[in-house]
Protein backbone atom coordinates (compact mmCIF):
# COMPACT_ATOMS: atom_id res chain seq x y z
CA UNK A 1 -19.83 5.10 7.56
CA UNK A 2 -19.75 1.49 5.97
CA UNK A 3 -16.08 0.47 6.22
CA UNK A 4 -14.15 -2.74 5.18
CA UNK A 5 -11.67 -3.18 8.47
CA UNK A 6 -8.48 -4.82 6.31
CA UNK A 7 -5.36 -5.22 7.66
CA UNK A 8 -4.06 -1.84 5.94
CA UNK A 9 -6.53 0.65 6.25
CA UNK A 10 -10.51 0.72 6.75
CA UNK A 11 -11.55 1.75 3.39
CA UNK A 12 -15.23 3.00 2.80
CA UNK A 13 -17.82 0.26 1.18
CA UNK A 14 -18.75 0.91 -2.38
CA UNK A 15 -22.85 2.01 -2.34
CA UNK A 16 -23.29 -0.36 -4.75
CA UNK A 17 -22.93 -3.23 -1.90
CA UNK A 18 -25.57 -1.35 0.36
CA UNK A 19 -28.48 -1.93 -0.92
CA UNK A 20 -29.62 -4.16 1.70
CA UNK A 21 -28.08 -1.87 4.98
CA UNK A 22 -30.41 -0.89 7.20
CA UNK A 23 -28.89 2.25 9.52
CA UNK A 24 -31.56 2.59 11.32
CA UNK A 25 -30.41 3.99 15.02
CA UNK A 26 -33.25 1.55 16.53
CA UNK A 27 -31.12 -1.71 15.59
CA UNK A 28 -27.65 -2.17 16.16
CA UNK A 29 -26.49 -4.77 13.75
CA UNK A 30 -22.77 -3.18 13.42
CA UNK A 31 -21.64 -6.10 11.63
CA UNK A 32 -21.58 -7.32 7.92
CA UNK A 33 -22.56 -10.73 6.62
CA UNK A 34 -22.74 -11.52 3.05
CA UNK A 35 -24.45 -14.13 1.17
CA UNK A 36 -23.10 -15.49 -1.92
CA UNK A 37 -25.10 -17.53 -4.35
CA UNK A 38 -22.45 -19.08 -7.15
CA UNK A 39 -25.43 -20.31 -9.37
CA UNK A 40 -26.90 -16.91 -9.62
CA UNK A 41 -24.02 -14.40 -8.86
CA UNK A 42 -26.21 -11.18 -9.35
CA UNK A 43 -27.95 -11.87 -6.67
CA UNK A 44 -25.10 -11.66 -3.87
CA UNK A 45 -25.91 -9.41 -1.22
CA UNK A 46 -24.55 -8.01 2.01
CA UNK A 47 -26.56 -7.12 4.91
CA UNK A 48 -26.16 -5.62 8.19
CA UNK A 49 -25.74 -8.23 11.75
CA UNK A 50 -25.70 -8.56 15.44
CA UNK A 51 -21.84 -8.46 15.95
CA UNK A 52 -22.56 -10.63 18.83
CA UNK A 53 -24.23 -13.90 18.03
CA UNK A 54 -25.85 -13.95 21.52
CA UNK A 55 -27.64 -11.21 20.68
CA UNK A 56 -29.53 -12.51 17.74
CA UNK A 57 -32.31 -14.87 17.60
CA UNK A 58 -31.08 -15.92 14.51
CA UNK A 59 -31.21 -19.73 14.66
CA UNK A 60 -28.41 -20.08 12.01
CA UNK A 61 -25.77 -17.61 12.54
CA UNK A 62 -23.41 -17.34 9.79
CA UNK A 63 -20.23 -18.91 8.37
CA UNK A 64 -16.83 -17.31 9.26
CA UNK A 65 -15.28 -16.15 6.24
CA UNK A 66 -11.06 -15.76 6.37
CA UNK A 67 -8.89 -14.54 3.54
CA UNK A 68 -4.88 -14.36 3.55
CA UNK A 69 -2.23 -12.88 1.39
CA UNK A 70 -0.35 -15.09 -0.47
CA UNK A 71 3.21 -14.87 0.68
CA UNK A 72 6.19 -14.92 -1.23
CA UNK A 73 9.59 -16.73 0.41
CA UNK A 74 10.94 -13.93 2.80
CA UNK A 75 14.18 -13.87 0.88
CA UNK A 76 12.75 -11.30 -1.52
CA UNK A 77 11.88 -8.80 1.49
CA UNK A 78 13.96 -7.70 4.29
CA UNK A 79 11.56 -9.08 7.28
CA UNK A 80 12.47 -11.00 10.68
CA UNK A 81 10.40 -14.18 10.33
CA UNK A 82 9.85 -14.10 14.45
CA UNK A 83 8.24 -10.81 14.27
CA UNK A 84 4.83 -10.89 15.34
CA UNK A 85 3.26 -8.36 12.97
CA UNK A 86 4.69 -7.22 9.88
CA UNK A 87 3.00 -3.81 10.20
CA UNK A 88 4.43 -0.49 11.32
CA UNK A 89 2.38 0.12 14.42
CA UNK A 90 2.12 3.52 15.93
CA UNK A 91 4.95 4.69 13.08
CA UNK A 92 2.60 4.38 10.11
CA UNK A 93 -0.20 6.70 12.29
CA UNK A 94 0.21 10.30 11.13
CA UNK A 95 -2.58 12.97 12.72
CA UNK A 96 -1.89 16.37 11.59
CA UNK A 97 -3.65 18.45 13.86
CA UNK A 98 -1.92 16.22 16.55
CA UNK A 99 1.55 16.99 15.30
CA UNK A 100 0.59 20.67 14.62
CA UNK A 101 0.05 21.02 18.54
CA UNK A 102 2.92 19.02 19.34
CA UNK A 103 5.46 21.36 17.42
CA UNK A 104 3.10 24.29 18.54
CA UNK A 105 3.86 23.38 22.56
CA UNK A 106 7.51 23.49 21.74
CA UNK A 107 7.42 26.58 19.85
CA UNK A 108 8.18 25.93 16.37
CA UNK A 109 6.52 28.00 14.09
CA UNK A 110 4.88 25.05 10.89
CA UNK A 111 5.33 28.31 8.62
CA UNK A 112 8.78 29.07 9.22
CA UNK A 113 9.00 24.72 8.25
CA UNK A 114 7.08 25.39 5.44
CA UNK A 115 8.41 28.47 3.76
CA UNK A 116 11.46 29.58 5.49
CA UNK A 117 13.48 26.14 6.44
CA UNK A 118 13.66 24.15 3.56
CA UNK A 119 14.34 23.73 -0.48
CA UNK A 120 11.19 22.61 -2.28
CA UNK A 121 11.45 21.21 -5.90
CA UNK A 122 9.29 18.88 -7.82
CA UNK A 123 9.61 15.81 -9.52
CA UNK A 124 8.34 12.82 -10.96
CA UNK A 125 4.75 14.23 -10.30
CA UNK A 126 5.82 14.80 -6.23
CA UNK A 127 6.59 17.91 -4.26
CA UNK A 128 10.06 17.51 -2.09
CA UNK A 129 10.75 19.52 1.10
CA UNK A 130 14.54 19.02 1.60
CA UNK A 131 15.14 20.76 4.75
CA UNK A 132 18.14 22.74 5.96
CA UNK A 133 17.48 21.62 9.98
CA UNK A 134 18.35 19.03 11.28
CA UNK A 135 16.79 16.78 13.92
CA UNK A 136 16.15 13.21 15.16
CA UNK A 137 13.65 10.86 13.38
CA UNK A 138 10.85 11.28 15.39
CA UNK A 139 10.87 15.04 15.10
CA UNK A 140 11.74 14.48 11.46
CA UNK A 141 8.30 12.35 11.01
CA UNK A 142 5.77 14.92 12.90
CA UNK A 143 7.39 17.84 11.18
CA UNK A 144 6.38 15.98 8.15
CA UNK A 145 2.86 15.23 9.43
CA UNK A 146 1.91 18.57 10.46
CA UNK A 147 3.33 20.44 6.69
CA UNK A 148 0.46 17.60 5.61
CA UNK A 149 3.58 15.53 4.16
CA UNK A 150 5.42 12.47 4.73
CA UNK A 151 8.86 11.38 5.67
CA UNK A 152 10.34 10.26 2.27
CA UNK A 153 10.37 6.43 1.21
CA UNK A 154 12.35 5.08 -1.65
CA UNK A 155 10.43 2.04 -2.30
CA UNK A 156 11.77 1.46 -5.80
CA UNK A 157 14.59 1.40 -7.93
CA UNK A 158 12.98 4.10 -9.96
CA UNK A 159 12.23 6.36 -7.11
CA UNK A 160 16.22 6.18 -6.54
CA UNK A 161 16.60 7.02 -10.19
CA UNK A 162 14.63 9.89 -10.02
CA UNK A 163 16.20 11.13 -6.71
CA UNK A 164 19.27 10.82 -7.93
CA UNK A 165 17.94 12.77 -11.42
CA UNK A 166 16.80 15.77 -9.10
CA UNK A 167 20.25 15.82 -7.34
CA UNK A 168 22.06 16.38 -10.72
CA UNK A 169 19.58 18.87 -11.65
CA UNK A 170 19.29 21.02 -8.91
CA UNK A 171 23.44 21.04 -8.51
CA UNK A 172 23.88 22.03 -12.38
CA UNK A 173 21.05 24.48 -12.06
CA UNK A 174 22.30 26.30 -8.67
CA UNK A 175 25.62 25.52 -8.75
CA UNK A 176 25.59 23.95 -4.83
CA UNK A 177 25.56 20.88 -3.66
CA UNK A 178 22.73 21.49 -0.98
CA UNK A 179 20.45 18.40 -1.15
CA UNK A 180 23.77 16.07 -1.84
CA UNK A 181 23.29 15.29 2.24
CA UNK A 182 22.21 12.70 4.48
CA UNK A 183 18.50 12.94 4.74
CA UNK A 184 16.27 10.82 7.19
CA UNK A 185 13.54 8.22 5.35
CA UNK A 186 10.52 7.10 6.94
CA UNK A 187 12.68 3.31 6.66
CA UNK A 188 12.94 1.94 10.05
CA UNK A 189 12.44 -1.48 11.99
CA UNK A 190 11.65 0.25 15.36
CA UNK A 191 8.48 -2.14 15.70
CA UNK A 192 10.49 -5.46 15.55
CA UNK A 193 14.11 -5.47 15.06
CA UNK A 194 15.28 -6.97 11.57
CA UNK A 195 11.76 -6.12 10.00
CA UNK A 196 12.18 -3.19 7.80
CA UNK A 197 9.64 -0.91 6.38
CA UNK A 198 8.86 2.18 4.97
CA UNK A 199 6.38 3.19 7.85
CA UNK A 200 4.70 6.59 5.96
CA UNK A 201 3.29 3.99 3.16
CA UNK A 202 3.69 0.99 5.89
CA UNK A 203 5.42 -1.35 3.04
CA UNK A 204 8.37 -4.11 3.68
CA UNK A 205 11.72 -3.50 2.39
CA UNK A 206 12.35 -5.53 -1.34
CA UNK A 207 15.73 -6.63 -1.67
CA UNK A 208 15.79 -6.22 -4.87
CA UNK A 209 14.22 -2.73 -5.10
CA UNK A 210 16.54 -0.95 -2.62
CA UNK A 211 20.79 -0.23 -2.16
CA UNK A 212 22.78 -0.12 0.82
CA UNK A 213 25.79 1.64 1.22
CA UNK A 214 27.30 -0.86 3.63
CA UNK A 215 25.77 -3.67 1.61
CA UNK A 216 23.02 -5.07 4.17
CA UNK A 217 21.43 -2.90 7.09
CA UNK A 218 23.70 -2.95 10.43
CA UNK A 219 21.29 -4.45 12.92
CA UNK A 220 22.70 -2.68 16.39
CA UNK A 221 21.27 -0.02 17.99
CA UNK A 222 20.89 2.00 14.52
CA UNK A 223 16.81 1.11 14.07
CA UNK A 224 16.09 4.18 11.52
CA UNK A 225 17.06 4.75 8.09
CA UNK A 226 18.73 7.81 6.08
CA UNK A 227 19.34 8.23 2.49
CA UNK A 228 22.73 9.77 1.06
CA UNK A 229 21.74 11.85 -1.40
CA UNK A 230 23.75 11.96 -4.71
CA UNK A 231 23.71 13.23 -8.57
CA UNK A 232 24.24 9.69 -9.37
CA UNK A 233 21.96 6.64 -9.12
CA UNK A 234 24.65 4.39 -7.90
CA UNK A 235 25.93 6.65 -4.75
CA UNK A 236 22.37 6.87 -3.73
CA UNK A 237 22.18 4.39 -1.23
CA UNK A 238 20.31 4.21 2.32
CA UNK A 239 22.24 3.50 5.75
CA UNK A 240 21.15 2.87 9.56
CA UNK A 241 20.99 5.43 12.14
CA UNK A 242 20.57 5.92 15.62
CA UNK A 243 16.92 7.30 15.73
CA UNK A 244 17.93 9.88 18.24
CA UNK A 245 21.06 11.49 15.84
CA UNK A 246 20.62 14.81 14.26
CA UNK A 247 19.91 14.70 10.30
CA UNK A 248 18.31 16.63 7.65
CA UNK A 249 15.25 15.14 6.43
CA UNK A 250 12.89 15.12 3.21
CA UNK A 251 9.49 15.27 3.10
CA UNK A 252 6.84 14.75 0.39
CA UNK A 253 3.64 14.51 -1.14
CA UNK A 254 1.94 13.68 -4.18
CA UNK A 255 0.81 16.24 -6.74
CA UNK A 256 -2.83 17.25 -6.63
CA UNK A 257 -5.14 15.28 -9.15
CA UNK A 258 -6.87 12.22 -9.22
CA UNK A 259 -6.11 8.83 -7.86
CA UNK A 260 -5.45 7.27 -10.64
CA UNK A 261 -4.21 9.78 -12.48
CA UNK A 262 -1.70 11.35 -10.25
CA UNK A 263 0.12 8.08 -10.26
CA UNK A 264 -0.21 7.70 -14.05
CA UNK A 265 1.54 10.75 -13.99
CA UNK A 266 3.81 9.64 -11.81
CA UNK A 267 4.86 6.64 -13.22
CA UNK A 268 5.56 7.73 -16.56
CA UNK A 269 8.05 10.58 -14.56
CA UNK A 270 9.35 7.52 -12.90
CA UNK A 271 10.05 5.37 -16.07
CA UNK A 272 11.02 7.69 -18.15
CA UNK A 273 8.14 7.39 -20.45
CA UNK A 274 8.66 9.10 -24.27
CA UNK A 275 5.36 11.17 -25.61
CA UNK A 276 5.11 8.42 -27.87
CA UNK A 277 5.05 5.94 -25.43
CA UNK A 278 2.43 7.53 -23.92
CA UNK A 279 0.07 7.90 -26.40
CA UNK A 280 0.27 4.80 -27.26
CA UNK A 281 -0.43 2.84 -23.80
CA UNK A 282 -3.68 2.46 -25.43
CA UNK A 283 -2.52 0.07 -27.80
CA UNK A 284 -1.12 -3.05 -26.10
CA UNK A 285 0.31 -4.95 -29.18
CA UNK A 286 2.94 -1.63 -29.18
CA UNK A 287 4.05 -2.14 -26.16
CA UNK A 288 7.95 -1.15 -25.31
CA UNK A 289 9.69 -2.87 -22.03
CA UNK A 290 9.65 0.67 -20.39
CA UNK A 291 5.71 0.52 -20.60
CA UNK A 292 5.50 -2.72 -19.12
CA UNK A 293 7.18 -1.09 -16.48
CA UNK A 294 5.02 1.48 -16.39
CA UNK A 295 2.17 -0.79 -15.80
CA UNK A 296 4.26 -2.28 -12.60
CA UNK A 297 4.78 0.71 -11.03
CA UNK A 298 0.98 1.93 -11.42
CA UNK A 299 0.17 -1.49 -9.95
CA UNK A 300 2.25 -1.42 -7.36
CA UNK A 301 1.28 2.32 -6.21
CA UNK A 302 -2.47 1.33 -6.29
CA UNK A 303 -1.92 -1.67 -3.98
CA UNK A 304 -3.09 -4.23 -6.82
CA UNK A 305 -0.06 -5.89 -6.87
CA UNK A 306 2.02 -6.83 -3.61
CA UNK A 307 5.35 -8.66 -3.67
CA UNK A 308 4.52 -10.65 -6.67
CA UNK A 309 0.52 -11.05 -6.46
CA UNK A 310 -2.51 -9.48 -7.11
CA UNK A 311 -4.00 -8.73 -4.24
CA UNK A 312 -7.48 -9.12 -4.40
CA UNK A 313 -9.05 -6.67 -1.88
CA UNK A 314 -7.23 -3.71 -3.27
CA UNK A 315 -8.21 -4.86 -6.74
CA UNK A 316 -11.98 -5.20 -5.84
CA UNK A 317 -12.33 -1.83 -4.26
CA UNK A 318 -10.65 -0.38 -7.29
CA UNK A 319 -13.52 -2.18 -9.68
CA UNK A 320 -15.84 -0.79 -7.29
CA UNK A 321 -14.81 2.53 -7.73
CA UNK A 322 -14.12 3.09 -11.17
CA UNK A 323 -16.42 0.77 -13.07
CA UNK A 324 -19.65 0.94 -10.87
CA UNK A 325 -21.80 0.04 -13.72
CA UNK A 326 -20.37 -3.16 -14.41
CA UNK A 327 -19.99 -3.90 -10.65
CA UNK A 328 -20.08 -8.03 -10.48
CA UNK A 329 -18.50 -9.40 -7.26
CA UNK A 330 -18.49 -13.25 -8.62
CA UNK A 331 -17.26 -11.64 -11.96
CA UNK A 332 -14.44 -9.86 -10.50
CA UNK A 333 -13.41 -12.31 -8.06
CA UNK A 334 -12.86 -15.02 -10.87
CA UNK A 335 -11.08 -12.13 -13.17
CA UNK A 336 -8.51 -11.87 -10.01
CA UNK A 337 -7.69 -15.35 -9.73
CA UNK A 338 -7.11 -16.38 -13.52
CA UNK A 339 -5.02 -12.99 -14.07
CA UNK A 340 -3.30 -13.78 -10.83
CA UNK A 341 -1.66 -16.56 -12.77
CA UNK A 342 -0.26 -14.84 -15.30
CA UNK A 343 2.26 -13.23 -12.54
CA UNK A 344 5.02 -16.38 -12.62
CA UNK A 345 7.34 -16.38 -9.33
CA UNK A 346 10.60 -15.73 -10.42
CA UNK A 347 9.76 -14.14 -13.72
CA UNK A 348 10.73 -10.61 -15.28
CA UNK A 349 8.06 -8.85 -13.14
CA UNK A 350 7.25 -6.08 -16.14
CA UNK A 351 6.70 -8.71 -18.63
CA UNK A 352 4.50 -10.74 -16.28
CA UNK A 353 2.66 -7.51 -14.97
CA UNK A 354 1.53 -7.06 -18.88
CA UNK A 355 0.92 -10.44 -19.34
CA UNK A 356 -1.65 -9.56 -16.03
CA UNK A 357 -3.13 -6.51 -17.50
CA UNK A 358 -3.75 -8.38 -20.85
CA UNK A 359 -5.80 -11.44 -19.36
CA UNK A 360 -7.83 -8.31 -17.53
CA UNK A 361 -8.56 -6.62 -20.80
CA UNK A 362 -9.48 -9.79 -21.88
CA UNK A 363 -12.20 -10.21 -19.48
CA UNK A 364 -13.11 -6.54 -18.52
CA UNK A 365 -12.06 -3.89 -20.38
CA UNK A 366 -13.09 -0.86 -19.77
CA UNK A 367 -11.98 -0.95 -16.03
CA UNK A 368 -8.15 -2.28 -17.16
CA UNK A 369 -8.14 0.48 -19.95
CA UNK A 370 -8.75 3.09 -17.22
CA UNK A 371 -5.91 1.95 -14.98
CA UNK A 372 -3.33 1.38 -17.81
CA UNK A 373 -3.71 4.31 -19.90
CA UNK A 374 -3.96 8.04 -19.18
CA UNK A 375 -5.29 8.75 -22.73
CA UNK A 376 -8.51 6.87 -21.49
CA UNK A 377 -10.19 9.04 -19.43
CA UNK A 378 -14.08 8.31 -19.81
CA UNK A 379 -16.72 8.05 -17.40
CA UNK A 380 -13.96 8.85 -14.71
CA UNK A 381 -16.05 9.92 -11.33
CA UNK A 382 -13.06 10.85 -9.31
CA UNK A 383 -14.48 13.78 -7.18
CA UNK A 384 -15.46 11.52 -3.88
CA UNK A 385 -12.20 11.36 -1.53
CA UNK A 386 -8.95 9.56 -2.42
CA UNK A 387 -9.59 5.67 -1.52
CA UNK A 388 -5.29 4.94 -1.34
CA UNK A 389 -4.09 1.98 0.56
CA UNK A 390 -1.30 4.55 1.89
CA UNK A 391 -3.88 7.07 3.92
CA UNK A 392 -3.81 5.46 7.35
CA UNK A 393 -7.07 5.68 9.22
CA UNK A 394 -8.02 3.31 12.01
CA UNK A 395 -11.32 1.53 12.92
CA UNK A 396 -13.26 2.44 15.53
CA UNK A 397 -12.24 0.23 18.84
CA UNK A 398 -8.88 -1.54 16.87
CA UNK A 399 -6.50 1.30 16.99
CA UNK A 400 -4.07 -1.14 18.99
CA UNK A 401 -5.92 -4.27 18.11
CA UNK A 402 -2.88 -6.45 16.86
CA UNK A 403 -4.01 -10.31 14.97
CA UNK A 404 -2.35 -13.01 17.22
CA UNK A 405 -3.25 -16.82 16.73
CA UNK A 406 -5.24 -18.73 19.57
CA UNK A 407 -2.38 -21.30 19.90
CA UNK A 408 -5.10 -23.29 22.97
CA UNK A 409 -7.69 -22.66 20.07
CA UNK A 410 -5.35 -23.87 17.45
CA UNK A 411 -4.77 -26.97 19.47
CA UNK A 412 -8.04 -28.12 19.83
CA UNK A 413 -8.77 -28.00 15.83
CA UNK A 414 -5.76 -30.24 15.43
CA UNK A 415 -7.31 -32.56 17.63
CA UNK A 416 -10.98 -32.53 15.97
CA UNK A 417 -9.29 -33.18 12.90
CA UNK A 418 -6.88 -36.19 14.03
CA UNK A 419 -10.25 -37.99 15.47
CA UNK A 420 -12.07 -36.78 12.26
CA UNK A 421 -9.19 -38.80 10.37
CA UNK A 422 -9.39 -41.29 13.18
CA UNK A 423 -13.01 -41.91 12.68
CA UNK A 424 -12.92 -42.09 8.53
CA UNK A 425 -10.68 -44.79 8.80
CA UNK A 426 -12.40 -46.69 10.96
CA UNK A 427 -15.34 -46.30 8.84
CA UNK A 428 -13.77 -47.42 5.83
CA UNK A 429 -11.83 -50.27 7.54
CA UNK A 430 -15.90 -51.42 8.48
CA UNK A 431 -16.44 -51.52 5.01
């Protein structure tokens, strides 16, 4: 299989862009180039490459191509600047038939997890496993694995909200207080101290989106994070913990349904969304501050927004997949870029998230419609497996590969340029 090998994931290529592949077993060109023509952008192609230049007889090998994420100041994430990668490592990887065995060599029965050790409730289109054991974190995060589930993360304020909704709930419904506990959360900053992230979804820590009990995070020897549960919003607040203490834990998993449309679902449980307000996401002159909202959190679960940008990969393979017939890489590329502008540093991030979604209506319609509204459900061809940034998979050969700059490389580019600079000005001084 044809896979893109970002930073996040490996996500399959679009059969759109493989027109020009050749898998035959006879030549193995592993690589992918791709040849862009601006004047005629219909006509950009990728093919298949040595992935070794020595190995080609190509007499003009091609350009590299880089792309990077446009950063926001690290004060709106909790991240140690010195860390070498901002990923989670070997804590993001989950393998369920791996953990399965693991638990199964120790003797712990996954059904007795599943149906005998735990509360399980619903809400704000997930399924919860609160469980009455207790354990350390890494025991916490394989249980998880194996049930197919993962540790819980509380990215967002309105993930809190509806914790803390489901708290109240359950305790008026049953009476007990059983899930008002401390619960681990797949938060930790095992892989560099200071750098926290939620390690099942393998995003940073926003300031602004999360609560702390003692205020800030107590970096000591308490790497891993827990959650107190409580009926109200305000008393749910995360803390550190040693990663070997014993603690309940919570995990979950999205409802069945498709991509898109499971997190529709799950953003208007989220918000808060009135009937009304749903049917009428179709209509964007209507629309209320909680829909705005709504379109944040769908762009933030589908990875087309990140810390305050649109980020264009995540975006493209999204076109890809759900408007295949009007498929234009130049097209989309420029659509990115001008809506990119519309989300203002700084700014009320619903309102500019709109603002976003309106320039992409704008210029491509039917693809925008799809993602903003559930009432718009047309030409969906959602049967082919869930393409989520949060599914970890790994490329072959790069399980461990980690990105480190070439500081003796970096050195001698500093140096072409200062002669490059040296030898303009000479040339100009001539003249």
């Amino acid at each position: 299989m044809w896979s893109w090998c970002t930073k996040d994931t490996p996500l399959p290529i679009g059969n759109e862009l493989l027109k020009n592949i050749s898998n035959s077993a006879e030549i193995e060109r592993n690589c992918v180039s791709i040849n862009i023509d601006m004047g005629n952008p219909k006509s950009t192609i990728i093919a298949n490459i040595f992935c070794n230049t020595d190995e080609t007889t190509d007499p003009t090998p091609p350009n590299l191509a880089c792309e990077l994420i446009a950063k926001k100041p690290n004060d709106k994430m909790i991240v140690n600047s010195t860390c070498r990668s901002t990923s989670c490592g070997i804590n993001h990887q989950c393998k369920k038939n791996d953990a399965v065995k693991k638990l199964a060599d120790k003797g712990v029965d996954i059904l007795n997890i599943r149906y005998g050790s735990g509360i399980h409730l619903s809400a704000c289109s997930r399924y919860f496993l609160f469980s009455y054991e207790s354990t350390t974190y890494d025991d916490a995060r394989e249980k998880c694995c194996a049930l197919g589930m993962k540790l819980l993360s509380v990215k967002s304020a309105a993930k809190r909200y509806c914790l803390a909704t489901l708290t109240k709930s359950y305790m008026e419904k049953t009476g007990d207080n059983d899930i008002s506990d401390v619960f681990w959360t797949s938060g930790t900053d095992l892989d560099c101290k200071g750098n926290y992230r939620w390690c099942s979804v393998d995003r940073a820590f926003v300031k602004s989106e999360v609560r702390w009990a003692n205020i800030k995070p107590i970096v000591k020897s308490e790497r891993c994070v827990t959650i107190q549960m409580s009926d109200m919003e305000t008393n749910t607040a995360l803390q550190t913990a040693d990663c070997s203490a014993i603690k309940r834990f919570v995990c979950e998993v999205r409802q069945s349904g498709t991509t898109v449309q499971s997190i529709q679902d799950e953003c208007i449980d989220l918000i808060g969304l009135s009937k009304d307000e749903v049917d009428g996401l179709d209509i964007t002159k209507n629309y209320t501050y909680s829909m705005k909202c709504f379109l944040k959190c769908v762009a933030d679960n589908l990875g087309m927004i990140i810390f305050g940008n649109m980020k264009g990969g995540n975006t493209l393979r999204l076109m890809e997949k759900y408007d295949k017939e009007n498929y234009d890489f130049i097209k989309n590329t420029q659509t990115i870029n001008l809506c990119n502008t519309k989300l203002v540093p700084n700014s009320d991030v619903c309102q500019s998230t709109y603002e976003m979604f309106l320039c992409g209506i704008s210029r491509q319609r039917q693809f925008f419609n799809k993602i903003m509204s559930p009432n718009n459900k047309s030409n969906y061809n959602d049967n082919e497996p869930t393409l989520m940034p949060e599914i970890p998979r790994a490329c072959y050969n790069r399980m461990n590969v980690r990105c480190g700059r070439n500081v003796f490389y970096q050195l001698i580019l500093i140096l072409y340029a200062f002669l490059t600079h040296l030898l303009n000005k000479n040339r100009y001084k001539d003249v």
